[in-house]
C-alpha atoms as a PDB file:
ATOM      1  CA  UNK A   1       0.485  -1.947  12.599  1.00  0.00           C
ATOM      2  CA  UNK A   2      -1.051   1.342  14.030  1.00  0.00           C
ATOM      3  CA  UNK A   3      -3.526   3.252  11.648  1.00  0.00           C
ATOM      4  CA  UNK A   4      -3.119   6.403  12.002  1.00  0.00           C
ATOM      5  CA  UNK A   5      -6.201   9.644  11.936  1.00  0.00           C
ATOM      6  CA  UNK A   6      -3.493  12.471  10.422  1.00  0.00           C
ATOM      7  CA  UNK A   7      -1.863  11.886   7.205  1.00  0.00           C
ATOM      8  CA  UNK A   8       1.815  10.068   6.986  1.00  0.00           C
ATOM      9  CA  UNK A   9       4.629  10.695   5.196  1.00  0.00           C
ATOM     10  CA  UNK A  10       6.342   8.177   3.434  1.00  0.00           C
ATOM     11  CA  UNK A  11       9.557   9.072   1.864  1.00  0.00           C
ATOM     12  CA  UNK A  12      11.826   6.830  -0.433  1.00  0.00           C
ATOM     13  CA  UNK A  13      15.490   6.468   0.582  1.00  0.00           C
ATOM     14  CA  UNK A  14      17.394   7.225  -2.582  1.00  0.00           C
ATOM     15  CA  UNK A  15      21.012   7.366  -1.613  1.00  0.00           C
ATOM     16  CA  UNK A  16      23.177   8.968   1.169  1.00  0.00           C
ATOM     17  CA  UNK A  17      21.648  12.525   0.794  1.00  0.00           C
ATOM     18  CA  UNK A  18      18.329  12.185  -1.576  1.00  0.00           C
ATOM     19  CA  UNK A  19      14.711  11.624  -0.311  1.00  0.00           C
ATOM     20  CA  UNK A  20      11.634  11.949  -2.669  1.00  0.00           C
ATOM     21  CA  UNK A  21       8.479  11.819  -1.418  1.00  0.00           C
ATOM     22  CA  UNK A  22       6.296   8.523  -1.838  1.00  0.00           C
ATOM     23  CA  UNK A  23       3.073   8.824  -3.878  1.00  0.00           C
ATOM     24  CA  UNK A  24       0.297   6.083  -4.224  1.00  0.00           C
ATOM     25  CA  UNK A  25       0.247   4.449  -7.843  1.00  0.00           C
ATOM     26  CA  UNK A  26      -2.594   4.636 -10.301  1.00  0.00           C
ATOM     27  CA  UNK A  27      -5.097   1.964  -9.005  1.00  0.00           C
ATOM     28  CA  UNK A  28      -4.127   1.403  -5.429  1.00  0.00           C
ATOM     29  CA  UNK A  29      -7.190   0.986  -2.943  1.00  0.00           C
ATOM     30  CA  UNK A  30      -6.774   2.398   0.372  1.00  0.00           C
ATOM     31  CA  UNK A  31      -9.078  -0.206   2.453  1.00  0.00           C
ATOM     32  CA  UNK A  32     -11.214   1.078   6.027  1.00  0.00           C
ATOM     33  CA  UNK A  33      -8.475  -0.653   8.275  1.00  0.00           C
ATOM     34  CA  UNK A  34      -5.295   1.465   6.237  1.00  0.00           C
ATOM     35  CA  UNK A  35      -3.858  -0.465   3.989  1.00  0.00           C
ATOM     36  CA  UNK A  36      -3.568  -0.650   0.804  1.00  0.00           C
ATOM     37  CA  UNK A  37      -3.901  -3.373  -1.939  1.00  0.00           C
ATOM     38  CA  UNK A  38      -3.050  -2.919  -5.447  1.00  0.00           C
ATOM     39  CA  UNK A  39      -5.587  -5.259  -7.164  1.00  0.00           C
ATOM     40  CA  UNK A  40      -5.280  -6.559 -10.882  1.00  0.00           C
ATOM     41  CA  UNK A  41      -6.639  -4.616 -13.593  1.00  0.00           C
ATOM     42  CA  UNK A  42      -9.926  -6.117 -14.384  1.00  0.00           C
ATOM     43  CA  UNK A  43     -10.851  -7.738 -11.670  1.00  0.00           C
ATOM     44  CA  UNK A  44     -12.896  -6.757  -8.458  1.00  0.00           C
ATOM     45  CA  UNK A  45      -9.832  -6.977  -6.018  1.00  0.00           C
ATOM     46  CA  UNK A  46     -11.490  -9.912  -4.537  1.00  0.00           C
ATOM     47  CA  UNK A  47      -9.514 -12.458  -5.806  1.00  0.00           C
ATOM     48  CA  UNK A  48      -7.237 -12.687  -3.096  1.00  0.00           C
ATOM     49  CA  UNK A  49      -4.136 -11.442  -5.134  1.00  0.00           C
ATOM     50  CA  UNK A  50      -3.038  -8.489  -3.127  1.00  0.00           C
ATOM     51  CA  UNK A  51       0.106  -6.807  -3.359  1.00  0.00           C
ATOM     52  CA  UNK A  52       2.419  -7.488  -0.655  1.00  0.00           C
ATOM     53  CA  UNK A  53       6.197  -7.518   0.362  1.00  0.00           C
ATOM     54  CA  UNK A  54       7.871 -10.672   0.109  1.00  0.00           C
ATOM     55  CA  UNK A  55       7.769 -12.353   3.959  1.00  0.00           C
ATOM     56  CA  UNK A  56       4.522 -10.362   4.992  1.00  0.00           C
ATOM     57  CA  UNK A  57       0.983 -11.389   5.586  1.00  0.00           C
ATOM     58  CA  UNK A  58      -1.554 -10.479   3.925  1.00  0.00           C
ATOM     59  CA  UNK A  59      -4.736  -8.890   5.511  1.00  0.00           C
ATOM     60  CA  UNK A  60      -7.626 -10.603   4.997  1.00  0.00           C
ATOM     61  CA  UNK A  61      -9.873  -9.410   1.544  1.00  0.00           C
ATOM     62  CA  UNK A  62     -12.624  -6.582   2.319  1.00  0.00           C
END
């Protein structure tokens, strides 16, 4: 994965001939290296219980 120093543009697929653009949930942490976790409500995001796509890694916890 390449971070990137402009802003990206992620747009949802949403049939043949609709895009919408992609927006960051309530609560999501955008980390130093780029990504971005979406930790538990209550919790410190610490715990190792990042969001991620079934099949991928996770990155290690800041």
């Amino acid at each position: 994965m390449t971070t990137h120093d402009a802003p990206v543009t992620v747009l949802h697929i949403m049939g043949s001939h609709r895009v919408e653009p992609a927006h960051l949930t309530a609560g999501a942490v955008i980390r130093p290296d780029g990504t971005i976790v979406h930790p538990d409500a209550g919790d410190a995001g610490d715990a190792g219980d990042d969001a991620t796509a079934p099949g991928a890694t996770a990155p290690p916890n800041a």
